[in-house]
Protein backbone atom coordinates (compact mmCIF):
# COMPACT_ATOMS: atom_id res chain seq x y z
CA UNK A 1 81.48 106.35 46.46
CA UNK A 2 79.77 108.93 48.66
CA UNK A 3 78.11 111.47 46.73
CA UNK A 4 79.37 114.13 49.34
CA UNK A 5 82.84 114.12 48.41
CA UNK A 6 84.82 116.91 50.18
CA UNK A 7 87.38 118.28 47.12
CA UNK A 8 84.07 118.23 44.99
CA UNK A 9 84.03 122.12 43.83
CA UNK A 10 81.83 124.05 42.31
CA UNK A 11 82.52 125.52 38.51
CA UNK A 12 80.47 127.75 36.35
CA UNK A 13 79.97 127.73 32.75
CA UNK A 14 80.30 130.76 29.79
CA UNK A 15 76.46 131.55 30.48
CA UNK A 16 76.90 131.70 34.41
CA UNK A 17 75.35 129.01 35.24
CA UNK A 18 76.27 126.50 37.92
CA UNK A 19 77.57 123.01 36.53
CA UNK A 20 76.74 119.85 38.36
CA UNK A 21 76.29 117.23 36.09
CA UNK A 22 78.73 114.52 34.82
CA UNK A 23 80.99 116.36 31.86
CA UNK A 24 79.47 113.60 28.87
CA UNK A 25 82.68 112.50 27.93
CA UNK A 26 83.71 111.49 31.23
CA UNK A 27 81.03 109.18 32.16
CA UNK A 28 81.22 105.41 32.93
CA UNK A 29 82.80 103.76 35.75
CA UNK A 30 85.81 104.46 37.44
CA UNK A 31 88.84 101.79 38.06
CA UNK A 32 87.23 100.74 41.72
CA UNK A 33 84.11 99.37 39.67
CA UNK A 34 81.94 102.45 40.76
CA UNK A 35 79.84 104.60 38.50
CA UNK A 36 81.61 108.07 38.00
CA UNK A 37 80.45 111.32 40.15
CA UNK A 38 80.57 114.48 38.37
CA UNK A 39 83.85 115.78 37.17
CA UNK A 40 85.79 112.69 38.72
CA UNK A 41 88.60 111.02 37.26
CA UNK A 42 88.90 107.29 36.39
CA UNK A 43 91.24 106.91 39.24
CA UNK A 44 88.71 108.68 41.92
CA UNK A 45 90.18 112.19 42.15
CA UNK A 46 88.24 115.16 41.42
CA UNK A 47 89.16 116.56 37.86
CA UNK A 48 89.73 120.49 39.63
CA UNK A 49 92.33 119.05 42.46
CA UNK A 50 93.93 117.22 39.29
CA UNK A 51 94.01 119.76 37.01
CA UNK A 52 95.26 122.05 40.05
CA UNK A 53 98.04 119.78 40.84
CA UNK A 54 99.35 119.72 36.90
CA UNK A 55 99.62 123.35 37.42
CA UNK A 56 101.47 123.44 40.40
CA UNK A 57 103.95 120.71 39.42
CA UNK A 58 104.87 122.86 35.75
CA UNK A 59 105.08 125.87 38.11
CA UNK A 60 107.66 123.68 40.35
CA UNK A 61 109.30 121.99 37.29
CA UNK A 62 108.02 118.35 38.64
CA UNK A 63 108.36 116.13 35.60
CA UNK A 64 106.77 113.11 36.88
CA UNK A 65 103.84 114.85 38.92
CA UNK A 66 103.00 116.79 36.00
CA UNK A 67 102.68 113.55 33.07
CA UNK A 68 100.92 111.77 35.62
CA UNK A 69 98.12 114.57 36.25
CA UNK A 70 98.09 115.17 32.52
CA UNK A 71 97.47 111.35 31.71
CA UNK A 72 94.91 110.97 34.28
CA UNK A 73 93.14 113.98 32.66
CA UNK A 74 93.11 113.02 29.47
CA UNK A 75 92.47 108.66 30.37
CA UNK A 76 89.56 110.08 32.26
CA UNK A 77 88.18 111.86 29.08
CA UNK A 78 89.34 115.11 30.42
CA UNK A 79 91.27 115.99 27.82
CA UNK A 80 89.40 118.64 26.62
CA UNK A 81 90.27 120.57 30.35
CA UNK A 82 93.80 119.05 30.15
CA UNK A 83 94.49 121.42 26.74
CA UNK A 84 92.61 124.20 28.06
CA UNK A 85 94.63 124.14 30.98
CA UNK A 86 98.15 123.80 29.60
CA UNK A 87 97.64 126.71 27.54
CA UNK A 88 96.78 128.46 30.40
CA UNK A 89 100.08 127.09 31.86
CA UNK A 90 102.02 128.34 29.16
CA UNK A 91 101.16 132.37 29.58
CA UNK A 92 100.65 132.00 32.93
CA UNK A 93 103.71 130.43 34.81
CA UNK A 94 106.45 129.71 31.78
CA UNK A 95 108.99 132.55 30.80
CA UNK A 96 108.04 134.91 27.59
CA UNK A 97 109.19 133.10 24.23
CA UNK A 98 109.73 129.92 24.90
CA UNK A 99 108.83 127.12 22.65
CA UNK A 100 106.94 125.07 24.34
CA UNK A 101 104.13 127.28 23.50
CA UNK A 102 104.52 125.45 20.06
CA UNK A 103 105.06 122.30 21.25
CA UNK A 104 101.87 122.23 23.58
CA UNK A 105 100.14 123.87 20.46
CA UNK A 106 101.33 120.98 18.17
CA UNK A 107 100.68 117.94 20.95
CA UNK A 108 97.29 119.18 21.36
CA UNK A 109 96.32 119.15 17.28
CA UNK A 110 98.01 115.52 16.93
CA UNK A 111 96.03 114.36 20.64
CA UNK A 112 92.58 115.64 19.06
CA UNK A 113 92.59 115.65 15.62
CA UNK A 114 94.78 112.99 13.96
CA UNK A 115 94.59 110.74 17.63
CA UNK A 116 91.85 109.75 20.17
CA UNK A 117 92.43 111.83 23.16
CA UNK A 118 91.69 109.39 25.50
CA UNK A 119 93.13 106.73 23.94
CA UNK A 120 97.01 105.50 23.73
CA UNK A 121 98.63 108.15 21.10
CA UNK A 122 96.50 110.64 22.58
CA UNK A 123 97.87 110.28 25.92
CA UNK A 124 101.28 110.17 24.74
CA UNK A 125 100.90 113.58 23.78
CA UNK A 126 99.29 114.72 26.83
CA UNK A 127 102.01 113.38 28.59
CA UNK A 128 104.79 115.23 26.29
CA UNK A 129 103.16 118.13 26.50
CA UNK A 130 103.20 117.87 30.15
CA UNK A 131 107.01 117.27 30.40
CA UNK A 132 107.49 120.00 27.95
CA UNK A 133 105.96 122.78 30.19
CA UNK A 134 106.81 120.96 33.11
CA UNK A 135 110.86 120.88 31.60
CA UNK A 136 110.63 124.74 30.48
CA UNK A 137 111.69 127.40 32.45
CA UNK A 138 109.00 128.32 34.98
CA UNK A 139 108.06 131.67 36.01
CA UNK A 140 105.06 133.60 36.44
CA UNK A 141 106.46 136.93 35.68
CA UNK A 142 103.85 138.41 32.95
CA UNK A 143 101.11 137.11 36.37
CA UNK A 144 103.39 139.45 38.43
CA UNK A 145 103.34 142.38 35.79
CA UNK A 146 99.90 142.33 35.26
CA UNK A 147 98.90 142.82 39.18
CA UNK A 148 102.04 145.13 38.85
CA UNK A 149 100.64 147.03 36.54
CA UNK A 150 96.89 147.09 37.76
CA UNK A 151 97.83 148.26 41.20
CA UNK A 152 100.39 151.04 39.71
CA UNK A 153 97.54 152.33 37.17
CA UNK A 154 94.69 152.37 40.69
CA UNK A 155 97.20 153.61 42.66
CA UNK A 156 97.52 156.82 40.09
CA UNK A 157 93.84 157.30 39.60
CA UNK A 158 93.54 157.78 43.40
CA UNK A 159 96.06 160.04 43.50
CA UNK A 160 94.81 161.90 40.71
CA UNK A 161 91.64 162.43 42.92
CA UNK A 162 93.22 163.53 45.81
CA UNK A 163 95.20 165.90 44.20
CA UNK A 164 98.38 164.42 44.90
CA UNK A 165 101.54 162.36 43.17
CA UNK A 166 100.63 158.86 42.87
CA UNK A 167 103.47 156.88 45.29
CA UNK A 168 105.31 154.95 42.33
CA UNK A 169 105.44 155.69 39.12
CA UNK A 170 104.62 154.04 36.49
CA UNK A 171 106.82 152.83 33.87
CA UNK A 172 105.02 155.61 31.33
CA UNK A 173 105.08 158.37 33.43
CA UNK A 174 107.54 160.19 31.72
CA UNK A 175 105.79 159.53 28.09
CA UNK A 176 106.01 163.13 26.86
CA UNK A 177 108.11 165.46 24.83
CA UNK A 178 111.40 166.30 26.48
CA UNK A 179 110.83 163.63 28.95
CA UNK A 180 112.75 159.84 29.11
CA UNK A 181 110.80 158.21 26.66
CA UNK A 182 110.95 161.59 24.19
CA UNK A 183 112.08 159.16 20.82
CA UNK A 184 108.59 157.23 21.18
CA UNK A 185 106.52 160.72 20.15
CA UNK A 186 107.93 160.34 16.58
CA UNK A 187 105.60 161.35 13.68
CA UNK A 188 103.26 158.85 13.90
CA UNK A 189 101.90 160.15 17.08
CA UNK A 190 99.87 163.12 17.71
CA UNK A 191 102.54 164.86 19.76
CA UNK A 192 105.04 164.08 17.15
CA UNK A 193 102.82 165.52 14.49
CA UNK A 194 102.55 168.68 16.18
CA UNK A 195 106.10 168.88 16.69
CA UNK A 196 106.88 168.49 12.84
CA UNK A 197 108.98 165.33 13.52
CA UNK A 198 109.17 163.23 10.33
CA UNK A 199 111.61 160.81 8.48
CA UNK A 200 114.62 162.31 9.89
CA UNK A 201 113.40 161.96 13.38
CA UNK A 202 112.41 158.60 13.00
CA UNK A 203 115.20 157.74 10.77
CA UNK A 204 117.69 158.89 13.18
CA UNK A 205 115.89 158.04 16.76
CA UNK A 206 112.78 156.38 16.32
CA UNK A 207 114.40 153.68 14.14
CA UNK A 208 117.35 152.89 16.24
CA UNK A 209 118.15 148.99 17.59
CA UNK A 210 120.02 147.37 20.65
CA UNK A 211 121.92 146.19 22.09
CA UNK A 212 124.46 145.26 19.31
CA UNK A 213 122.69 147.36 17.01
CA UNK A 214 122.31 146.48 13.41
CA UNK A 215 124.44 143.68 11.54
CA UNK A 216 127.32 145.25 8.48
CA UNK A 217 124.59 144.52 5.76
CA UNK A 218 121.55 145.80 7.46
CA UNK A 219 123.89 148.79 8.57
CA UNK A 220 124.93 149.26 5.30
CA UNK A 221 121.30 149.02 3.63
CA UNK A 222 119.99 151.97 6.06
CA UNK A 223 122.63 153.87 5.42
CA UNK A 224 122.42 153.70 1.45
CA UNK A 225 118.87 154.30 1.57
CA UNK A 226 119.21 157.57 4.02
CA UNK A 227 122.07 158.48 1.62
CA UNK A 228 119.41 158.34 -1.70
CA UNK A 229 116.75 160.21 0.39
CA UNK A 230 115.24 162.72 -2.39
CA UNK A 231 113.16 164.66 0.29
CA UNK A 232 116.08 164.42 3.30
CA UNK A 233 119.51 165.30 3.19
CA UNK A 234 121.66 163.24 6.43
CA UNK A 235 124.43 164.63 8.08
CA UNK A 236 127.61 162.16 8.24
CA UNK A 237 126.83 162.82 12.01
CA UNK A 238 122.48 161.58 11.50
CA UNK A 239 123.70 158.51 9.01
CA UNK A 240 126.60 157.22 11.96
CA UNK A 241 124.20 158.01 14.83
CA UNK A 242 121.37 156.04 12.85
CA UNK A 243 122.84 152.86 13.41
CA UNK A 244 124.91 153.23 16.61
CA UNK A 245 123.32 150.29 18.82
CA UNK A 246 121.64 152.13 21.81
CA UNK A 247 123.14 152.36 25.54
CA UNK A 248 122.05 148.86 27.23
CA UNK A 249 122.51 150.59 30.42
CA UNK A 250 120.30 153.85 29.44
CA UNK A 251 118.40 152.42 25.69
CA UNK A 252 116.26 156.01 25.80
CA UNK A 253 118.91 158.06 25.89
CA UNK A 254 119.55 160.13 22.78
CA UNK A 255 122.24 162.74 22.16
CA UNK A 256 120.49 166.63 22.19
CA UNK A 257 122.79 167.34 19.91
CA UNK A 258 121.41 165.50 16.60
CA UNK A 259 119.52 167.65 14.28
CA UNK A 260 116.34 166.25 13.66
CA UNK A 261 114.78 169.34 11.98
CA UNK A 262 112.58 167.65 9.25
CA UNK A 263 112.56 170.20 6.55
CA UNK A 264 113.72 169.52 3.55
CA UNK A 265 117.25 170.36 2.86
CA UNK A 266 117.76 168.57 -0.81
CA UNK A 267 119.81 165.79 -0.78
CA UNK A 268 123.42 166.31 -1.36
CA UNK A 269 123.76 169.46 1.28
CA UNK A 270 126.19 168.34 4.14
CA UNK A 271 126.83 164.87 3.08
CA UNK A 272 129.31 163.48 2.19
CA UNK A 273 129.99 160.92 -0.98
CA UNK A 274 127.98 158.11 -1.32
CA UNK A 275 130.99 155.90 -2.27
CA UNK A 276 131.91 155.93 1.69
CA UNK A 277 128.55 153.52 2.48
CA UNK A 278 129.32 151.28 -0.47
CA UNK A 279 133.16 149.83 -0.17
């Protein structure tokens, strides 16, 4: 083969440098007889167009495209790019929390270190692994949120500059006290501090689940414990309010009419018998 190959591409390694010789475990001779260029594939292809066409079939949910890219990578003793790239795949175009993070995870310890990657068992689990992100639902929303993100936080800096309002807001820009995301400055923040909010603030706001809230026996647990407080005494309005799931529609909001003055009061004052949190 012609050593000017047009989907030859250029890569650079940690250091900076330019790479442009033969990756060692991908030497030898490809299936047409022919002595391997640099970063080409047994069957002739260059290893990047591959390796770019595994990620574009997981993105499109194309089963077969994808084990086929992923078993020429790894028969080609690419496997080492192959694994590199499918865990790229998995935070970069596959929606938050799903498994096949593990799975790819596991394929790739069994494919190196218990298999020969290159070999039969080892391509197996290239292939599976494939499927798996291939068969997972594709997205590349935390891709979109990052340049999101980026361009809200650059947008507000040059605002900032000019003197004027940045033109969106960003998620956080109502992170202060009084303001949407008030039950975040609990005590363990320096604006929390300074307002004296404590355990009954967090207790009460800073502690509270949704949608559905807490389960009967975690319910009941909180409540018990707020109940034996020594240093906090709970209204039967805090203890109710402390495990009322929060509004899906409106999860920051929080009634202004919970006390959530943290002095101590002594426990007993204003509540009521423990025996109601314990039937």
């Amino acid at each position: 083969m012609s050593d000017e190959r047009p989907d030859r591409q250029a890569t650079f390694g940690r250091d900076g440098s330019l790479e442009t010789e033969t990756t060692p475990a991908a030497v030898g001779e490809n299936d047409f007889g022919e002595e391997k260029d640099a970063n080409e594939t047994d069957g002739g292809y260059s290893r990047y167009a591959v390796s770019s066409l595994l990620q574009k079939a997981v993105r499109r949910s194309d089963e077969e495209t994808a084990a086929w890219a992923a078993w020429e990578l790894a028969r080609s003793g690419y496997a080492w790019n192959l694994w590199d790239r499918l865990h790229l795949y998995v935070v970069e175009d596959l929606r938050a929390g799903d498994e096949v993070a593990l799975l790819v995870e596991r394929y790739e310890t069994l494919a190196t270190e218990r298999f020969e990657p290159s070999e039969w068992r080892g391509r197996l689990c290239a292939i599976h692994a494939a499927l798996a992100a291939a068969r997972a639902r594709s997205t590349r929303e935390a891709a979109n949120a990052d340049a999101y993100f980026s361009a809200l936080a650059a947008d507000r800096a040059e605002a900032a500059d000019r003197g004027e309002e940045p033109a969106h807001e960003s998620p956080g820009a109502e992170l202060e006290p009084g303001g949407t995301f008030d039950v975040a400055l609990d005590g363990h923040t320096g604006e929390g501090a300074r307002l004296d909010r404590g355990t009954r603030f967090f207790k009460t706001r800073g502690a509270r689940v949704g949608p559905t809230g807490e389960d009967d026996q975690s319910a009941r647990w909180q409540r018990i414990a707020m109940e034996l407080d020594d240093d906090v005494a709970y209204t039967p309005e805090e203890l109710a309010h402390a495990v009322t799931p929060v509004d899906p529609d409106d999860p920051w909001k929080e009634p202004a009419s919970i006390d959530t003055d943290d002095r101590s009061r002594g426990r007993g004052e204003d509540s009521e018998s423990l025996s109601a949190f314990t039937e």
